[in-house]
PDB file of N, CA and C in Angstrom:
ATOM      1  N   UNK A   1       0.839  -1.168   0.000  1.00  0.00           N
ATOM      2  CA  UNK A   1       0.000   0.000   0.000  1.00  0.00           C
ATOM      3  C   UNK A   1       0.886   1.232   0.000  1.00  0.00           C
ATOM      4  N   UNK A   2       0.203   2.286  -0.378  1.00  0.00           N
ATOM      5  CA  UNK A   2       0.969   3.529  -0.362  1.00  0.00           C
ATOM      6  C   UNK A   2       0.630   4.176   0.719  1.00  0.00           C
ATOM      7  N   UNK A   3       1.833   4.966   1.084  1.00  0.00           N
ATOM      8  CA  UNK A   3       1.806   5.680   2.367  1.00  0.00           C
ATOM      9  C   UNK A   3       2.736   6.700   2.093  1.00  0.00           C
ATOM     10  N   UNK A   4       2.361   8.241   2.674  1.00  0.00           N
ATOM     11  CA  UNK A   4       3.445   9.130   2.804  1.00  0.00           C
ATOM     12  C   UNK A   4       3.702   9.807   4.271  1.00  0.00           C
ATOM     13  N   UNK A   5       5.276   9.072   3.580  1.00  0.00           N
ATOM     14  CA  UNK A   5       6.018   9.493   5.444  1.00  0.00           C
ATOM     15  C   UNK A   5       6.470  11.109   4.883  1.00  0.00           C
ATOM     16  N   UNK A   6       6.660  12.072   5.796  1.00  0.00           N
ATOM     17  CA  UNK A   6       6.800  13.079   5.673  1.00  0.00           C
ATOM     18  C   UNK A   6       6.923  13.840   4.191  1.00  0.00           C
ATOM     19  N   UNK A   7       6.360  13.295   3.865  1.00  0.00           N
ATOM     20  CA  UNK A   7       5.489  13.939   2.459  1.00  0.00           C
ATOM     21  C   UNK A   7       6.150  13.309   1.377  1.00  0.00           C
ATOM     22  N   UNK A   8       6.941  12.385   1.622  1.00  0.00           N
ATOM     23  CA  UNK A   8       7.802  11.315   0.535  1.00  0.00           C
ATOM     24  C   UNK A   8       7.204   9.596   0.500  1.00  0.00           C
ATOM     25  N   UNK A   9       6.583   9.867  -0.658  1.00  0.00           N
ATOM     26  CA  UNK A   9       5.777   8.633  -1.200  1.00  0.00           C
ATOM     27  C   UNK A   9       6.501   7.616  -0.661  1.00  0.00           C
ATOM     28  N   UNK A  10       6.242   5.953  -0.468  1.00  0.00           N
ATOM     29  CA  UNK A  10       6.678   4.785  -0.003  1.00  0.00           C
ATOM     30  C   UNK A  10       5.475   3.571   0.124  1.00  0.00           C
ATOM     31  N   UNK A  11       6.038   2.529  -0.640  1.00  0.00           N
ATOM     32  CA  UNK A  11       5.105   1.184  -0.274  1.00  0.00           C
ATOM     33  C   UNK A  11       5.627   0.588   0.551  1.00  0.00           C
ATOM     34  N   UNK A  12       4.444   0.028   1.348  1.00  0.00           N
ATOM     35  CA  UNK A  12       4.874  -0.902   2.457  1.00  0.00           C
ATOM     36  C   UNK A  12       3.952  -1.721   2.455  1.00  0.00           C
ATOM     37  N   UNK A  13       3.791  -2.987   3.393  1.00  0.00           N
ATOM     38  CA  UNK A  13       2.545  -3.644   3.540  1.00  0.00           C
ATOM     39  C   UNK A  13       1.452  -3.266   4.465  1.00  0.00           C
ATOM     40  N   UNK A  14      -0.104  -3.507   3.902  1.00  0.00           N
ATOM     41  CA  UNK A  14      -1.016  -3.517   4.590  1.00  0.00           C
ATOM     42  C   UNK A  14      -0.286  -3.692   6.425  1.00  0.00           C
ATOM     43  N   UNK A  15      -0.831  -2.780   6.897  1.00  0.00           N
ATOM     44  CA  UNK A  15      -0.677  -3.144   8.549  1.00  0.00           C
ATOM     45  C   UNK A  15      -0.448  -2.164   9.711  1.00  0.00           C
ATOM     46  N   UNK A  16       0.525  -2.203  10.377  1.00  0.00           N
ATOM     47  CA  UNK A  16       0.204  -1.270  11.776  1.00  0.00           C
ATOM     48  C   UNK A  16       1.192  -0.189  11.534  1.00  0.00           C
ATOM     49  N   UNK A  17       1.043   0.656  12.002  1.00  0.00           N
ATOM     50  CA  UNK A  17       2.413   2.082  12.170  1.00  0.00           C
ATOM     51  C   UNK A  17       3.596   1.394  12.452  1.00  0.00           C
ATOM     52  N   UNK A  18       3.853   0.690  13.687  1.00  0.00           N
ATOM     53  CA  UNK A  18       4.726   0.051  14.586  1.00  0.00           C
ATOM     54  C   UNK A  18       5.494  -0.737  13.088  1.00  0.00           C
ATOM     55  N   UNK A  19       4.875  -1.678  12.163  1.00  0.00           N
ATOM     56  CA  UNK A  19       5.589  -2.481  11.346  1.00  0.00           C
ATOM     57  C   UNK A  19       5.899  -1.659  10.089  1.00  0.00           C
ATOM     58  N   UNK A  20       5.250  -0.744   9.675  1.00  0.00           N
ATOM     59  CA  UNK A  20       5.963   0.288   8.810  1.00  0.00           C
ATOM     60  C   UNK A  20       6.924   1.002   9.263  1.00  0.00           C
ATOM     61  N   UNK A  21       6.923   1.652  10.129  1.00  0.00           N
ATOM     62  CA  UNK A  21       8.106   2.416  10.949  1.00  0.00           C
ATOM     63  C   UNK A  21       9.302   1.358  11.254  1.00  0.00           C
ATOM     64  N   UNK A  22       9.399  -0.077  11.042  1.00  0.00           N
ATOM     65  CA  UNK A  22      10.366  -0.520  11.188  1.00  0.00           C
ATOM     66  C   UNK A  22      10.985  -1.226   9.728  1.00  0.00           C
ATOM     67  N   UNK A  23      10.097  -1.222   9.083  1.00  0.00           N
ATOM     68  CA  UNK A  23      10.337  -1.408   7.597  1.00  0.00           C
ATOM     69  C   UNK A  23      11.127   0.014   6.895  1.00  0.00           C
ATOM     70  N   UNK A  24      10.924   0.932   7.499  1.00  0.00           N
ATOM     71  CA  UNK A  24      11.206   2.288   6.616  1.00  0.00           C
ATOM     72  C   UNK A  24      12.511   2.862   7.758  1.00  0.00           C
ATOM     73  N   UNK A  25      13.272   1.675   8.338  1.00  0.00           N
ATOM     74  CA  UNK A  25      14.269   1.563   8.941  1.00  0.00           C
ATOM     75  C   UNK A  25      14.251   2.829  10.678  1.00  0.00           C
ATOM     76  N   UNK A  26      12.835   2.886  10.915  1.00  0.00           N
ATOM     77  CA  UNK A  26      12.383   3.628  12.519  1.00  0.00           C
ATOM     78  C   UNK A  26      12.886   2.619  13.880  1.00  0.00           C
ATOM     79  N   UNK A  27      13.276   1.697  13.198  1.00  0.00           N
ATOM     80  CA  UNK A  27      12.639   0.551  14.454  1.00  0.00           C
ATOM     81  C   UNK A  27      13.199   1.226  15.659  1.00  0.00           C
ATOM     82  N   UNK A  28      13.112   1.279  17.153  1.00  0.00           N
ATOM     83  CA  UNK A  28      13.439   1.205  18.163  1.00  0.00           C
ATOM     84  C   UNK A  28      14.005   2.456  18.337  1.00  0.00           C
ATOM     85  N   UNK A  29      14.059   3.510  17.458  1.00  0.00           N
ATOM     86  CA  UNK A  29      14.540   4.934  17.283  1.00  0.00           C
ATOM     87  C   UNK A  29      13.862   5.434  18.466  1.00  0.00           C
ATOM     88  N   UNK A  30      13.838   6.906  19.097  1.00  0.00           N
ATOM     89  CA  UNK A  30      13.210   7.774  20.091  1.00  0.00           C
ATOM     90  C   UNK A  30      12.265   8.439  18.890  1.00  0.00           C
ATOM     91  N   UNK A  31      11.627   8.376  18.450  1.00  0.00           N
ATOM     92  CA  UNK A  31      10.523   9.257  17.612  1.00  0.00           C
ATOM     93  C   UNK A  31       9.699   9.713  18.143  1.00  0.00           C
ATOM     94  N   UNK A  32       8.933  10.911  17.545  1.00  0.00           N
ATOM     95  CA  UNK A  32       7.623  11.090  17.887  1.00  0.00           C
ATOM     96  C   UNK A  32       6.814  11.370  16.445  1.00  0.00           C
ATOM     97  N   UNK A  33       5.474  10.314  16.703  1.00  0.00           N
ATOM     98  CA  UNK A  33       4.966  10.044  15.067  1.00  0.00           C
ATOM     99  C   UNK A  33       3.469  10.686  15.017  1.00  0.00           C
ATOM    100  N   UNK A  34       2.925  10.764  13.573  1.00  0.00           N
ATOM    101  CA  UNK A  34       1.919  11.144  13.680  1.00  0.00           C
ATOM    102  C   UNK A  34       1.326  10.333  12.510  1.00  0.00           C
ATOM    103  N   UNK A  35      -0.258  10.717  12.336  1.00  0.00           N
ATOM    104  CA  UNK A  35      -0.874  10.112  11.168  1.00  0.00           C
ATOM    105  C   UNK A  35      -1.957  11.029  11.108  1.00  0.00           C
ATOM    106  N   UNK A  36      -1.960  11.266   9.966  1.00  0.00           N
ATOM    107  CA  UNK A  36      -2.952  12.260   9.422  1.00  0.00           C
ATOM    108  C   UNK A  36      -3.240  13.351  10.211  1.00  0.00           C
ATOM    109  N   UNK A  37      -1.657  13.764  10.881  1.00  0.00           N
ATOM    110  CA  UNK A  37      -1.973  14.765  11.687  1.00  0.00           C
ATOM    111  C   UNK A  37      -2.626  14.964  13.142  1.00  0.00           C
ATOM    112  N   UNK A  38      -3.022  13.773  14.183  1.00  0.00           N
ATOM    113  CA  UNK A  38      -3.003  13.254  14.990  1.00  0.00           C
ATOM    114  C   UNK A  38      -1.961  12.327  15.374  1.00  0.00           C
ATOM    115  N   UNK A  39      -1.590  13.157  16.439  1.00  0.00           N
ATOM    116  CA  UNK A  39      -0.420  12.607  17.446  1.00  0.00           C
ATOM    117  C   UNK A  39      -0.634  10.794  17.964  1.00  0.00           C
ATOM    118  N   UNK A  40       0.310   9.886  17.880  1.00  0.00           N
ATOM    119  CA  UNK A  40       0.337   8.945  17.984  1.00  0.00           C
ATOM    120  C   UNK A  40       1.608   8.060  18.925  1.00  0.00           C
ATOM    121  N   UNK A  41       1.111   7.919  20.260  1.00  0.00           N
ATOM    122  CA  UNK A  41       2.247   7.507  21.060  1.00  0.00           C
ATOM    123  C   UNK A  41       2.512   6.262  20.676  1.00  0.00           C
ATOM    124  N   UNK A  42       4.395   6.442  21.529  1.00  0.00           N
ATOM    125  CA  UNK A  42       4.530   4.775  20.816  1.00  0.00           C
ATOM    126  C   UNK A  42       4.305   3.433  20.879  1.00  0.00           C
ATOM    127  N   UNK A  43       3.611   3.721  22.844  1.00  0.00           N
ATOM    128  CA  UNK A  43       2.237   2.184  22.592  1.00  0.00           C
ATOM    129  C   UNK A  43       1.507   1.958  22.536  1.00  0.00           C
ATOM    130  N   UNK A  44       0.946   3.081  21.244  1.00  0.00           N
ATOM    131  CA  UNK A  44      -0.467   3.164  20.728  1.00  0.00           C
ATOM    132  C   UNK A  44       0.222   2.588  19.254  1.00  0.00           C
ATOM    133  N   UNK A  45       1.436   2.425  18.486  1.00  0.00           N
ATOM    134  CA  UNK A  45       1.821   2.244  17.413  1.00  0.00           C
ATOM    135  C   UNK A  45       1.820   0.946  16.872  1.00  0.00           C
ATOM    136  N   UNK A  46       1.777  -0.219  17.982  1.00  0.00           N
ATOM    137  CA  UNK A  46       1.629  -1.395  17.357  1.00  0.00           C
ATOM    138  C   UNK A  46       0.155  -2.011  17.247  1.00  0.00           C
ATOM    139  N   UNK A  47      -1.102  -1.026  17.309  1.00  0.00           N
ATOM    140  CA  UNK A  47      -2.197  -1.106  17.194  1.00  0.00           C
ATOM    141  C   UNK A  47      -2.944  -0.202  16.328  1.00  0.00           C
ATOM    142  N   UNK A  48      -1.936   1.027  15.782  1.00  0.00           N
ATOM    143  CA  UNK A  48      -2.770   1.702  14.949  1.00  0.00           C
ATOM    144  C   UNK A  48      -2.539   1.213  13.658  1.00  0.00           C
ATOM    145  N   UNK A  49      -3.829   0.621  12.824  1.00  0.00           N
ATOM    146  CA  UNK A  49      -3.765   0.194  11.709  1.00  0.00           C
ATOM    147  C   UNK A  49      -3.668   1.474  10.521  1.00  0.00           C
ATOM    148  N   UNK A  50      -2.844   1.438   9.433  1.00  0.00           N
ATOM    149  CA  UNK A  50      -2.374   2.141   8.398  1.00  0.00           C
ATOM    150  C   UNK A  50      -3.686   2.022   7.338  1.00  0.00           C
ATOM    151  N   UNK A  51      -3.982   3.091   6.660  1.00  0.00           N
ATOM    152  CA  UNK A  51      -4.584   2.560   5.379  1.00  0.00           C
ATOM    153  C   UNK A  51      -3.876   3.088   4.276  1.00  0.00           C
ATOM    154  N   UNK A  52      -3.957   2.856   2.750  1.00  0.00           N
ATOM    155  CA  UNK A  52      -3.681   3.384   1.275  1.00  0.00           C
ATOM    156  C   UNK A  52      -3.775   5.225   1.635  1.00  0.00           C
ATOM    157  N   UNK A  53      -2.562   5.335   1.679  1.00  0.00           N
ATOM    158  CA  UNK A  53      -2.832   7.096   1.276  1.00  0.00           C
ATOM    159  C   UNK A  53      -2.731   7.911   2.725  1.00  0.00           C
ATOM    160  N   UNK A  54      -2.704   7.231   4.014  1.00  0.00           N
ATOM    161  CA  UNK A  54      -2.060   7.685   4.951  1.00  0.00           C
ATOM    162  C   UNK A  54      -0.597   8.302   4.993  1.00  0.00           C
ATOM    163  N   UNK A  55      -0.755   9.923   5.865  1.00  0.00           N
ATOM    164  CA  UNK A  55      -0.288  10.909   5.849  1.00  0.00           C
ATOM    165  C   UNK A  55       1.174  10.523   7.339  1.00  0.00           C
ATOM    166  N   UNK A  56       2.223   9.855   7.284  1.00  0.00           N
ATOM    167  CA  UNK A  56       2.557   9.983   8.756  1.00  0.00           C
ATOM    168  C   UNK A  56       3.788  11.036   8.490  1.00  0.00           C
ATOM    169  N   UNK A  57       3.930  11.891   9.866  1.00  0.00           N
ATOM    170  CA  UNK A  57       4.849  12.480  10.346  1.00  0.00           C
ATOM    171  C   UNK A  57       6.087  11.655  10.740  1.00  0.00           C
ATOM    172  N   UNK A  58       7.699  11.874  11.140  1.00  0.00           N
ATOM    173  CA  UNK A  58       8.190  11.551  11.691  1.00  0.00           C
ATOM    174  C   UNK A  58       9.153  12.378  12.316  1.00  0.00           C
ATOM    175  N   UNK A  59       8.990  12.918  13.771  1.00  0.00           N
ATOM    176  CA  UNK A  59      10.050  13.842  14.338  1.00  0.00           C
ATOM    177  C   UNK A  59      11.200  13.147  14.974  1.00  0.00           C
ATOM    178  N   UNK A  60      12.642  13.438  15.031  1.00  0.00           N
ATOM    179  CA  UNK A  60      13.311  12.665  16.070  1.00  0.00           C
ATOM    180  C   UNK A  60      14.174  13.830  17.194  1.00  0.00           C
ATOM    181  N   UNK A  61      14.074  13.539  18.005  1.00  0.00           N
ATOM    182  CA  UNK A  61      14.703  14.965  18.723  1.00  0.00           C
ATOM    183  C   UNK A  61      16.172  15.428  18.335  1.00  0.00           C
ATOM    184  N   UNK A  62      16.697  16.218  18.722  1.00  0.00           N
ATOM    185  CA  UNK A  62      18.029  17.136  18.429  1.00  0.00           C
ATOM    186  C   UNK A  62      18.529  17.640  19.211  1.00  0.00           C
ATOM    187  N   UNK A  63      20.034  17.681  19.321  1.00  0.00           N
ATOM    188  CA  UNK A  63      20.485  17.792  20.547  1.00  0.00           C
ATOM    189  C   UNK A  63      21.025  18.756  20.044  1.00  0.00           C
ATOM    190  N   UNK A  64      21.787  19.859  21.009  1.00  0.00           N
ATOM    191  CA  UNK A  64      22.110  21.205  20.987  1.00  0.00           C
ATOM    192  C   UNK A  64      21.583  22.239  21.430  1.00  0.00           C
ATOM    193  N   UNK A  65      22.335  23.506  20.933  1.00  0.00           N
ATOM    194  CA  UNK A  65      21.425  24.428  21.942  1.00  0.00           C
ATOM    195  C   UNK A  65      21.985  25.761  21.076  1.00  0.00           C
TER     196      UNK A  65
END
């Protein structure tokens, strides 16, 4: 299915945030994710199901000052 992670097209398979985010090389990262613009914690991620044409965010924090 198609999905765009921060606004850059990508197929992945039918299924949860949690298994796309580790397919699109997220796995076990500190992120903070979203989908369609609703905030999505990360043990809400191996239960939120993806559909065709879903919008996800991906922030990772930054260190400095």
């Amino acid at each position: 299915m198609r999905i765009f992670l921060n606004d850059d097209m990508h197929e992945v398979a039918p299924g949860t945030l949690a298994a796309a985010l580790e397919t699109l090389g997220f796995g076990g990262r500190k992120i903070a994710t979203a989908v369609n613009g609703r905030f999505v914690a990360a043990a809400a991620r191996p239960r939120t199901e993806l559909a065709d044409g879903d919008r996800i965010e991906v922030v990772a924090p930054m260190q400095g000052g």
